[in-house]
N, C-alpha and C. Protein backbone atom coordinates (compact mmCIF):
# COMPACT_ATOMS: atom_id res chain seq x y z
N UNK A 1 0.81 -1.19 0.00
CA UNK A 1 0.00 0.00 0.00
C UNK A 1 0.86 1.26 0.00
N UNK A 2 1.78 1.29 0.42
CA UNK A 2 2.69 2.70 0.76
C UNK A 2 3.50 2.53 -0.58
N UNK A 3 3.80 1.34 -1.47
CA UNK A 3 4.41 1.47 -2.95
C UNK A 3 3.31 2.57 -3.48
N UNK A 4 1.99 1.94 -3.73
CA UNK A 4 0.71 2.60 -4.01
C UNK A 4 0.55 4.59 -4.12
N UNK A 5 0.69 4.52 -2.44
CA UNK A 5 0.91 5.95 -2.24
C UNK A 5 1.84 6.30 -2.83
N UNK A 6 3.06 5.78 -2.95
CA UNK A 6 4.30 6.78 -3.03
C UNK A 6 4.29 7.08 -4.65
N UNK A 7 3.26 6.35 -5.81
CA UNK A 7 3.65 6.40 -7.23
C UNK A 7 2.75 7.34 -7.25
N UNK A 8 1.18 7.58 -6.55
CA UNK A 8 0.01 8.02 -6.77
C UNK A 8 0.68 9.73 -5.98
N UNK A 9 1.00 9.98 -5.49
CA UNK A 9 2.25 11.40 -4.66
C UNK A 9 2.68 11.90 -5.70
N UNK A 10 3.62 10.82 -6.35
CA UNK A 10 4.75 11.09 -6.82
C UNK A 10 4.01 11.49 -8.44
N UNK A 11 3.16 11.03 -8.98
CA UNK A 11 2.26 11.07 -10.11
C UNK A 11 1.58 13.14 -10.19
N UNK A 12 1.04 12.95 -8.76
CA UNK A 12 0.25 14.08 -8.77
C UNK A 12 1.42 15.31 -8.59
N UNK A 13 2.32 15.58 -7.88
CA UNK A 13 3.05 16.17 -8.26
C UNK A 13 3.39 16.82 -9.88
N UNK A 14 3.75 15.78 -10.54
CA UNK A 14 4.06 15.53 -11.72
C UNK A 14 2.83 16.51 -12.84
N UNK A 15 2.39 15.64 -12.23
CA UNK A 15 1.13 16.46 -13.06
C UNK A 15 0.02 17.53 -12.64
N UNK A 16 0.08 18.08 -11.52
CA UNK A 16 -0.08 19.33 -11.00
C UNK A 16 -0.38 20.87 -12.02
N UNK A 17 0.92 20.86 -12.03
CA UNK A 17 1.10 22.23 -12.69
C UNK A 17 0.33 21.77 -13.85
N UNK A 18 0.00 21.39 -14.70
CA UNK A 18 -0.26 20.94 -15.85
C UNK A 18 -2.13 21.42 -15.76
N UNK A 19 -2.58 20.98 -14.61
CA UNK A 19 -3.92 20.91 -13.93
C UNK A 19 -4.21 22.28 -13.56
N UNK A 20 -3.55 23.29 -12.89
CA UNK A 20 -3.68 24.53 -12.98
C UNK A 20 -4.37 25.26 -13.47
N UNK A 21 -5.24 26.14 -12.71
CA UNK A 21 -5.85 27.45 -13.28
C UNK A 21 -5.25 27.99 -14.01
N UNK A 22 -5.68 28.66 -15.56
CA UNK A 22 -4.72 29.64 -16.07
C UNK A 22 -6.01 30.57 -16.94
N UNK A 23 -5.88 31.62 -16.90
CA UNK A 23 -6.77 32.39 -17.86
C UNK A 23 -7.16 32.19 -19.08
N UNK A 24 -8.76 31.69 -19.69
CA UNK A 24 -8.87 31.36 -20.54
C UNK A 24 -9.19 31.79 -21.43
N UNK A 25 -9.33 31.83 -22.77
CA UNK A 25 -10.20 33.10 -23.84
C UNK A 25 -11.41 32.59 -23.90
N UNK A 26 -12.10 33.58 -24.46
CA UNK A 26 -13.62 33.67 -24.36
C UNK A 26 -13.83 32.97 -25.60
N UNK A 27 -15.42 32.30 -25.82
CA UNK A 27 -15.67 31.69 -27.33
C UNK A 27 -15.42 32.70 -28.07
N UNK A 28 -15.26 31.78 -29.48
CA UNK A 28 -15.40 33.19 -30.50
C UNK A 28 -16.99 33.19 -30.53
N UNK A 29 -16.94 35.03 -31.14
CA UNK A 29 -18.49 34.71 -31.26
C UNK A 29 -18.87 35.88 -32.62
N UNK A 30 -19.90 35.74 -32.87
CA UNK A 30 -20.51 36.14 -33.96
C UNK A 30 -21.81 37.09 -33.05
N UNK A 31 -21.91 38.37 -32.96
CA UNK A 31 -22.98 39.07 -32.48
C UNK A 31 -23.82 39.59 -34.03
N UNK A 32 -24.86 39.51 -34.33
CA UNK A 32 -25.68 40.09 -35.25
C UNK A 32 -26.71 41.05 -34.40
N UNK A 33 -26.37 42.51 -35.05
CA UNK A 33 -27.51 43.83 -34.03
C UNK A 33 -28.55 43.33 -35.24
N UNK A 34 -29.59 44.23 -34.81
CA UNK A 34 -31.22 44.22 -35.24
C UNK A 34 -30.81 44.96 -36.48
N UNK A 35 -29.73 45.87 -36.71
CA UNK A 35 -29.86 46.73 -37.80
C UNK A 35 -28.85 45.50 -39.13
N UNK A 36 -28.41 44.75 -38.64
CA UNK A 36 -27.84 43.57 -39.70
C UNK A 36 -26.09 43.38 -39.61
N UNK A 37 -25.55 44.60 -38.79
CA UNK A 37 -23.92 44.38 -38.49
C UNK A 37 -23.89 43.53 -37.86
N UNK A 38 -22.82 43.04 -37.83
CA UNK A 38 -21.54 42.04 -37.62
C UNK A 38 -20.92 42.00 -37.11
N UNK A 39 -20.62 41.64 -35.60
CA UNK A 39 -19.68 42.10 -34.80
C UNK A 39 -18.51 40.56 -34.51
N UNK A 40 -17.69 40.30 -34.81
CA UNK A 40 -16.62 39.40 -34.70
C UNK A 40 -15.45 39.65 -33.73
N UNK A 41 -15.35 38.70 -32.86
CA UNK A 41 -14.49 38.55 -32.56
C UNK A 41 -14.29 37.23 -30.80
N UNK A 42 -13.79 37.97 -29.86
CA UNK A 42 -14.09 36.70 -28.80
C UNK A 42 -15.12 37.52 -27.82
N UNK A 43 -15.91 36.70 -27.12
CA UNK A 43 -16.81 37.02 -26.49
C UNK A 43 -15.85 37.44 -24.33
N UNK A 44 -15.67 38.99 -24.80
CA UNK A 44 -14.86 39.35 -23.40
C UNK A 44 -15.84 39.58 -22.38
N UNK A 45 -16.74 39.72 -22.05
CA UNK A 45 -17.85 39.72 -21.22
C UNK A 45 -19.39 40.07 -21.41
N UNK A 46 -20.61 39.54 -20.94
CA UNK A 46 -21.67 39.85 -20.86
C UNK A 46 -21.95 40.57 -19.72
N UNK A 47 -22.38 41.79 -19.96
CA UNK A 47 -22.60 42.80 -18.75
C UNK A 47 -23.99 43.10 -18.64
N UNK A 48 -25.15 43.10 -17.44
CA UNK A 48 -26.50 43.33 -17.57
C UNK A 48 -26.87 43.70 -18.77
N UNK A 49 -26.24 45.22 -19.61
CA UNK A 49 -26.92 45.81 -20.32
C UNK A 49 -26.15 46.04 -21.56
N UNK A 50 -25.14 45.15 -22.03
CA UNK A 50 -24.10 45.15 -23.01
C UNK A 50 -23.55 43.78 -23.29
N UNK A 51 -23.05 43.56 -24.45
CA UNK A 51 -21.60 42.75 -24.67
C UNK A 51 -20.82 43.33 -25.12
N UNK A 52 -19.37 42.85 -24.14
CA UNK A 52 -18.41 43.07 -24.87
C UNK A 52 -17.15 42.28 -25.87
N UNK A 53 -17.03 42.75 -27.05
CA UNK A 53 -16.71 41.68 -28.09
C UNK A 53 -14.88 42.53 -28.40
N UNK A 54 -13.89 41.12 -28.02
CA UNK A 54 -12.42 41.57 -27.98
C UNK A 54 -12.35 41.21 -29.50
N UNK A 55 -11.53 42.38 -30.27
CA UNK A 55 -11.30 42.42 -31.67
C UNK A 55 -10.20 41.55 -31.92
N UNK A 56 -9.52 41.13 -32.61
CA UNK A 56 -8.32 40.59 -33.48
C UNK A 56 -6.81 41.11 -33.04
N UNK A 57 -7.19 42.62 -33.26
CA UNK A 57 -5.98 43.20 -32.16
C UNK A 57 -6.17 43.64 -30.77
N UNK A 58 -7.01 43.41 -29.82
CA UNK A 58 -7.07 43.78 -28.85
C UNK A 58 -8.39 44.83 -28.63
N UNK A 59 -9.04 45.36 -30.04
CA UNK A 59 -10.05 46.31 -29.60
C UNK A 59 -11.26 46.08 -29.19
N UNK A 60 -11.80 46.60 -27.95
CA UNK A 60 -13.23 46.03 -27.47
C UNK A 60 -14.19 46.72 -28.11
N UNK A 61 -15.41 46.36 -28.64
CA UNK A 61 -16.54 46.78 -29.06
C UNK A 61 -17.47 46.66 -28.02
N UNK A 62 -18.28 47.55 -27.61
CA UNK A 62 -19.48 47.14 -26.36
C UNK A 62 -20.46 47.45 -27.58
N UNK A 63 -21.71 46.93 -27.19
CA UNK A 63 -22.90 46.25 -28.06
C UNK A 63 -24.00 46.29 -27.02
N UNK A 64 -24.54 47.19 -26.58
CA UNK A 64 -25.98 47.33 -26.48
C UNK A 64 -26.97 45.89 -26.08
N UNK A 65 -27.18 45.70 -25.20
CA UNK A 65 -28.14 44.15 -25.44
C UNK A 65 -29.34 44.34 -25.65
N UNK A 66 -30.04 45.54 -26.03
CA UNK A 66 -31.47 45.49 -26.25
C UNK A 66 -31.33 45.79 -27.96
N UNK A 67 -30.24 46.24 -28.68
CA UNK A 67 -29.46 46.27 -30.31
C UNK A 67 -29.21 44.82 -30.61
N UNK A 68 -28.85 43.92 -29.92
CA UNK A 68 -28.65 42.58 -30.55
C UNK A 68 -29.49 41.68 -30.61
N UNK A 69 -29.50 41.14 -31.91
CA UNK A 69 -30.32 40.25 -32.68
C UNK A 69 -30.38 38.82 -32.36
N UNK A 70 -29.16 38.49 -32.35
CA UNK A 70 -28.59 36.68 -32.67
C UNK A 70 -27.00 37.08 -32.18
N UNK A 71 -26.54 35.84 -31.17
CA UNK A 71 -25.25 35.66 -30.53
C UNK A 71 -24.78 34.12 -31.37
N UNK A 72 -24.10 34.27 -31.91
CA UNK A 72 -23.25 33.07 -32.16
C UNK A 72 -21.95 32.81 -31.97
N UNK A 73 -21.91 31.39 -30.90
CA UNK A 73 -20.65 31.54 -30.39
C UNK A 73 -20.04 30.48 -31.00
N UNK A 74 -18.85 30.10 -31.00
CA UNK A 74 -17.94 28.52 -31.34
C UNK A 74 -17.86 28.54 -29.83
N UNK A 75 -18.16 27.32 -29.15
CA UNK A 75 -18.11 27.08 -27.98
C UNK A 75 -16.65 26.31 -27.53
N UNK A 76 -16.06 27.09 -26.67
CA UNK A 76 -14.30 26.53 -26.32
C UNK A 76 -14.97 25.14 -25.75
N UNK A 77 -13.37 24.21 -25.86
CA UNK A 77 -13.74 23.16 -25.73
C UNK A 77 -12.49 23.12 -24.29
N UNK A 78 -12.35 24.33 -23.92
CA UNK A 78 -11.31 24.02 -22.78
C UNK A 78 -11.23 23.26 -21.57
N UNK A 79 -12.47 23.58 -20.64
CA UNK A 79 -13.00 22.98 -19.87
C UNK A 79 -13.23 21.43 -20.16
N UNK A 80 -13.73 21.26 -20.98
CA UNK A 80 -13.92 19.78 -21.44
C UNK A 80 -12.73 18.86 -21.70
N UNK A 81 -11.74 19.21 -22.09
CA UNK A 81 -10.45 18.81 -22.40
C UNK A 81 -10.36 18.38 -21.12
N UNK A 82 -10.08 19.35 -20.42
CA UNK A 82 -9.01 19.61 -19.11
C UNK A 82 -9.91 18.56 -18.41
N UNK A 83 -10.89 18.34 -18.06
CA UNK A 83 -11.91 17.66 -17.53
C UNK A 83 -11.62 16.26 -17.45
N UNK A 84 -11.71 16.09 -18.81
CA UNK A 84 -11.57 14.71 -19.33
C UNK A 84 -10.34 13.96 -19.30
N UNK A 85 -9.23 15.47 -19.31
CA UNK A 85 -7.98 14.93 -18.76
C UNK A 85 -7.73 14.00 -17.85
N UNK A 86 -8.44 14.97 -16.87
CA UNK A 86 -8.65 14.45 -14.96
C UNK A 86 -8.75 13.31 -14.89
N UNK A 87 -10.40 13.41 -15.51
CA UNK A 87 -11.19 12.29 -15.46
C UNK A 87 -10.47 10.41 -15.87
N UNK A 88 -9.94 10.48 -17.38
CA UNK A 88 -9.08 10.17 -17.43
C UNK A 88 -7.81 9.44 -16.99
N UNK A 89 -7.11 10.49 -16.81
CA UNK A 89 -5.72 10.42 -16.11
C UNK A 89 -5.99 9.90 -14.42
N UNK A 90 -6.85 10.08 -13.64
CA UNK A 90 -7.34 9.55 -12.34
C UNK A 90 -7.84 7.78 -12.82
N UNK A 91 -8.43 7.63 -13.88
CA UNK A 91 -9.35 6.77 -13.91
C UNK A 91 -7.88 5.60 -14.35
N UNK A 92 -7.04 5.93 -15.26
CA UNK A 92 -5.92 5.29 -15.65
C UNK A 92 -4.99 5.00 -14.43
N UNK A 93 -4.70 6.09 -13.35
CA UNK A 93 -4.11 5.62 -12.20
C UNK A 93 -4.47 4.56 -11.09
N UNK A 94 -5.84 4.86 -10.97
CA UNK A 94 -6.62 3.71 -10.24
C UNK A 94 -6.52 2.23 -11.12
N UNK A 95 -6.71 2.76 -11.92
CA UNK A 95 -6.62 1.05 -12.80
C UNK A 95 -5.20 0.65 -12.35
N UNK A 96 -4.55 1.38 -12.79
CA UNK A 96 -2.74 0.77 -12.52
C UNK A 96 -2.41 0.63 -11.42
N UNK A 97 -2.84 1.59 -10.42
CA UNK A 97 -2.36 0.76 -9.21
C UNK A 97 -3.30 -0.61 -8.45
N UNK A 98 -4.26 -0.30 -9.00
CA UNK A 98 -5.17 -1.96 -8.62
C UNK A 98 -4.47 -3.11 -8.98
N UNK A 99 -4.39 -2.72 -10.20
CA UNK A 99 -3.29 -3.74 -11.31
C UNK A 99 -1.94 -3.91 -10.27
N UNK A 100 -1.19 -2.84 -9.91
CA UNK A 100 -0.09 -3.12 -9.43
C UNK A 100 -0.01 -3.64 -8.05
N UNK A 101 -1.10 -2.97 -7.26
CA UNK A 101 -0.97 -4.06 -5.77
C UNK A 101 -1.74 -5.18 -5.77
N UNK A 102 -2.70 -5.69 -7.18
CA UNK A 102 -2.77 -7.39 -7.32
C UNK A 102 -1.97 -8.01 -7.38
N UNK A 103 -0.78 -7.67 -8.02
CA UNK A 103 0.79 -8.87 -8.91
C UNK A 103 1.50 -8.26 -8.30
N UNK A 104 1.51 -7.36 -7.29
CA UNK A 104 2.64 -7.55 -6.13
C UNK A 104 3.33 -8.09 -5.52
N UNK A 105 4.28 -8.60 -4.66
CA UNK A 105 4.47 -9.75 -4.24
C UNK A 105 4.60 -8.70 -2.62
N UNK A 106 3.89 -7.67 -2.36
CA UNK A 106 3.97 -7.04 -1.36
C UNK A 106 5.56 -6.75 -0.63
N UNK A 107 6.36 -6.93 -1.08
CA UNK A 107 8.04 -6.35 -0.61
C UNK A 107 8.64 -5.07 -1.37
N UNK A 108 9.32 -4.28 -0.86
CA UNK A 108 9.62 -3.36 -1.80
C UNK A 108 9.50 -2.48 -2.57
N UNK A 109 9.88 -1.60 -2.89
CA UNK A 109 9.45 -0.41 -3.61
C UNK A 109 9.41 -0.59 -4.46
N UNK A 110 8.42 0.11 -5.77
CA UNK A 110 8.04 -0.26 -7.11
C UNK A 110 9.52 -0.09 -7.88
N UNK A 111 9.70 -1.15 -8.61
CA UNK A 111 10.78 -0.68 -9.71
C UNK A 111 10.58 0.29 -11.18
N UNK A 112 11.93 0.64 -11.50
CA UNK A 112 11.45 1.72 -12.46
C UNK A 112 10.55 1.50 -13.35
N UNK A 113 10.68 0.17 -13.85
CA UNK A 113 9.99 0.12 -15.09
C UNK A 113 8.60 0.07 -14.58
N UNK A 114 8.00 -0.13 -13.57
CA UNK A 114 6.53 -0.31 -13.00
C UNK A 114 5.95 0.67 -12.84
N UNK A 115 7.20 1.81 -12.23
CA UNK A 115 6.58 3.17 -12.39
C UNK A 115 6.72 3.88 -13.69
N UNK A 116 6.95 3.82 -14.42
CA UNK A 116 7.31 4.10 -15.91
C UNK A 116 6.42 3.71 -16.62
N UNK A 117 5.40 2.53 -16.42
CA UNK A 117 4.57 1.78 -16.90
C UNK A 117 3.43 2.15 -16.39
N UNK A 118 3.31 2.83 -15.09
CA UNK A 118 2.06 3.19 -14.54
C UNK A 118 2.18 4.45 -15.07
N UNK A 119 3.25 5.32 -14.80
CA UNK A 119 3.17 7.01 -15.22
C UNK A 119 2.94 7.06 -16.94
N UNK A 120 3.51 5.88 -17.77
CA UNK A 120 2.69 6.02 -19.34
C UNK A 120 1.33 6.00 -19.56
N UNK A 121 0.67 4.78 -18.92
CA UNK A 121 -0.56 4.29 -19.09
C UNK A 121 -1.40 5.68 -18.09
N UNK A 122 -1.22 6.36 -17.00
CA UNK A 122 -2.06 6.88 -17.00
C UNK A 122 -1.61 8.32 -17.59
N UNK A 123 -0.86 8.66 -18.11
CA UNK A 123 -0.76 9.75 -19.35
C UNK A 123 -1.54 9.64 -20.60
N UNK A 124 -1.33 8.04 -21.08
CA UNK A 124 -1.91 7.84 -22.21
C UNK A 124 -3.93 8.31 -21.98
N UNK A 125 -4.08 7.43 -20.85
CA UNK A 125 -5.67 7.48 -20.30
C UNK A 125 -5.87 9.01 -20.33
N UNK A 126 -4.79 9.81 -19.69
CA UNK A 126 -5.20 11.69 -19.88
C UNK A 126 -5.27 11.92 -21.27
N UNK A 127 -4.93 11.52 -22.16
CA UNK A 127 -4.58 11.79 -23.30
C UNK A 127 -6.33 11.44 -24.08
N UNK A 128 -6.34 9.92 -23.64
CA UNK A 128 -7.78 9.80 -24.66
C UNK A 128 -8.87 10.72 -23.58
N UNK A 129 -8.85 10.84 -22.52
CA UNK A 129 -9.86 11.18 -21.79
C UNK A 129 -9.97 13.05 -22.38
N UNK A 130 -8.92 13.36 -22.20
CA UNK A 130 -8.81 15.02 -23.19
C UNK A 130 -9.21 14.77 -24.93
N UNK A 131 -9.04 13.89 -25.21
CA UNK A 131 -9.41 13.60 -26.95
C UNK A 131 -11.36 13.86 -26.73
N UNK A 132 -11.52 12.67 -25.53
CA UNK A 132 -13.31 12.57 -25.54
C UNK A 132 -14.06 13.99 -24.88
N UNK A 133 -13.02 14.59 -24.02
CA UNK A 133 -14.13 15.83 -23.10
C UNK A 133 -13.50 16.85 -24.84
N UNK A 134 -12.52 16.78 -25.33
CA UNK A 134 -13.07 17.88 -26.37
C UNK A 134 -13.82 17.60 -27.17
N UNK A 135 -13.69 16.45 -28.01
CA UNK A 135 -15.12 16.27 -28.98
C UNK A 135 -16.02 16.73 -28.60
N UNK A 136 -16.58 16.10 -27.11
CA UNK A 136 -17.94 16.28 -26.31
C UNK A 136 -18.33 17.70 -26.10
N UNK A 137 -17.03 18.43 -25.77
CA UNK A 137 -17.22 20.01 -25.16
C UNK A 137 -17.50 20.66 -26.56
N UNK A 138 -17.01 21.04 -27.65
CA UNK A 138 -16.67 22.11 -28.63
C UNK A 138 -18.28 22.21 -29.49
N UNK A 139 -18.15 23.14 -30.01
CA UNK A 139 -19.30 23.37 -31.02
C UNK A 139 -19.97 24.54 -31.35
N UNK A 140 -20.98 25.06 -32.11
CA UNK A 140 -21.34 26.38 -32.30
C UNK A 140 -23.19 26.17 -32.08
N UNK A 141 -23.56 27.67 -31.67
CA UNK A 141 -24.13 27.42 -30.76
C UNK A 141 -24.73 29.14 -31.25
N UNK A 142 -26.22 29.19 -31.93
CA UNK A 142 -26.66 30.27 -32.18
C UNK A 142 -28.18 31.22 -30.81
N UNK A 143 -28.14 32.19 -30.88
CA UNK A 143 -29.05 32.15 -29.80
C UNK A 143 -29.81 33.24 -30.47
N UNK A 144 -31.00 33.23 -30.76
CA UNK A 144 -31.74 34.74 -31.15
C UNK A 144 -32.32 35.43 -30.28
N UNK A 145 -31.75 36.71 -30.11
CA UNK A 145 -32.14 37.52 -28.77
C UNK A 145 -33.86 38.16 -28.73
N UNK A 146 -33.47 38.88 -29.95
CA UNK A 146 -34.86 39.62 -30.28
C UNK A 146 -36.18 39.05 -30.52
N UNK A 147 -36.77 39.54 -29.64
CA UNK A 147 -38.36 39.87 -29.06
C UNK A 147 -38.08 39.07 -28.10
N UNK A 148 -37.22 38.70 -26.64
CA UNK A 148 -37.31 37.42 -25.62
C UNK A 148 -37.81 39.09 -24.46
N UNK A 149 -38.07 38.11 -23.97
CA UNK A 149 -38.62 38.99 -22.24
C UNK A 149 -37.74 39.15 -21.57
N UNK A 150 -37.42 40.51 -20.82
CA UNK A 150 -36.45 40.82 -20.10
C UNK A 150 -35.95 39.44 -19.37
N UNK A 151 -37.30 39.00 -18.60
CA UNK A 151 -36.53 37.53 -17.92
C UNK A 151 -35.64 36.23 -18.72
N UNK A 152 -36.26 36.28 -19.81
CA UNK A 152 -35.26 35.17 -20.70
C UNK A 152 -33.83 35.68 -21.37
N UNK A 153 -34.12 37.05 -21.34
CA UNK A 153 -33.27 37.50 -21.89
C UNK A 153 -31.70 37.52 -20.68
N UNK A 154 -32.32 37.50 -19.47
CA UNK A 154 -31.23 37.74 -18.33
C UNK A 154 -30.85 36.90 -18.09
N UNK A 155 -31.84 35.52 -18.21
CA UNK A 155 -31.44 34.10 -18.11
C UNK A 155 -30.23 33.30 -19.47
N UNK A 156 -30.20 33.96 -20.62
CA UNK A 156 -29.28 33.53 -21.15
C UNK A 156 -28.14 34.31 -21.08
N UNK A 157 -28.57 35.56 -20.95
CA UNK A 157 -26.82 36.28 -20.40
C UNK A 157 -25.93 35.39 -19.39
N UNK A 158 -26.73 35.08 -18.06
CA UNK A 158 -26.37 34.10 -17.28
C UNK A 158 -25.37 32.95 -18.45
N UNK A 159 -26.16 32.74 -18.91
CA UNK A 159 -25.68 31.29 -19.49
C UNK A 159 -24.51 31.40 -20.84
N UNK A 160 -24.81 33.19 -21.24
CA UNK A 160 -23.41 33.50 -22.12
C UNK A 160 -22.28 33.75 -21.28
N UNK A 161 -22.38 34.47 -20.10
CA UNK A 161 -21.34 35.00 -19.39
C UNK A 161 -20.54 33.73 -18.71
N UNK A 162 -20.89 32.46 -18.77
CA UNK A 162 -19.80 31.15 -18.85
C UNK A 162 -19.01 30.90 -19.62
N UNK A 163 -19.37 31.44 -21.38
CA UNK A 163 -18.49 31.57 -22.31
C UNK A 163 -17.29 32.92 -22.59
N UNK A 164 -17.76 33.36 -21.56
CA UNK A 164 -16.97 34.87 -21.42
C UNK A 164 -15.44 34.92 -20.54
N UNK A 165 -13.99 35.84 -21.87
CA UNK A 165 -13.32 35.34 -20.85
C UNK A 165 -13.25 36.24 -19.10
N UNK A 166 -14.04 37.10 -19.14
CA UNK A 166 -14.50 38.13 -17.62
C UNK A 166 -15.94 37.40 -17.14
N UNK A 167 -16.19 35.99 -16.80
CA UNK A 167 -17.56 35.89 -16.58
C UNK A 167 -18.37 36.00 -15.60
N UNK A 168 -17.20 37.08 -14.76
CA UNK A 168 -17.67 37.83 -13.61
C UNK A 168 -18.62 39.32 -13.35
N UNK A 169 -17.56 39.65 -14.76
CA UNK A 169 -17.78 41.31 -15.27
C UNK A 169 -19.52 41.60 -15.28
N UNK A 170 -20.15 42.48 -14.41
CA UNK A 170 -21.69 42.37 -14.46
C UNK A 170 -21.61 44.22 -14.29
């Protein structure tokens, strides 16, 4: 059991930093106003009474939310990746060490190649598990604003400002 711990320690370490918070970008998105413009670029925050849309070089456009028509976003598949990583990469470690304290012979500390063999296989498992949460996560995703009721209308801001990279900004 303490071989167990010491690969499953020694694993998470390893792969830690990797797992980390880091600032993410917002979907791209496609805003269409009521008058027929085009607003492109990533979706930097939904604010009660605005969006704001980050340009190509850095320029923000704010957009009116009672002016917009239709939000279309490409939905990041970041979260889902990273997810599935976890998911994954945990699910591949448990397997391997089950595997490894069955054919144990209970003496001794794991040898290299066992840990080498556990730290591949559950890399590989992060690997397909990030392949399946992005398929699953990514996609585009249209919403038509105009004529909704203030209440539906606040209820999907809610639900844009998850795709936002400020999805605090209110």
């Amino acid at each position: 059991m303490k071989k167990i711990l010491a690969v499953t320690i020694m694993l998470t370490l390893v792969l830690a930093p990797a797992l980390s918070a880091k600032e993410r970008p917002g979907s791209a998105a496609v805003l269409t106003t009521k008058a027929g413009q085009e607003i492109r670029g990533e979706l930097y925050a939904v604010k009660r009474d605005a969006f704001v849309i980050a340009g190509a070089q850095g320029e923000m456009t704010t957009v009116l939310a009672g002016d917009v028509a239709r939000v279309r976003l490409n939905k990041r598949a970041g979260r889902s990746t990273r997810t599935g990583a976890i998911i994954g990469g945990a699910a591949g470690l448990g397997l391997m060490a089950a595997a490894y304290a069955a054919n144990s012979d209970g003496g001794g500390s794991p040898e290299a190649g066992e840990i080498l063999a556990i730290a591949g296989l559950t890399a590989l498992s992060a690997g397909v598990g990030a392949l399946i949460g992005r398929a699953a996560g990514g996609g585009t995703k249209t919403v038509e604003m105009a004529g909704l009721s203030r209440a539906d209308l606040e209820r999907i801001q809610a639900k844009l400002r998850k795709q936002a990279r400020v999805p605090s900004l209110i």
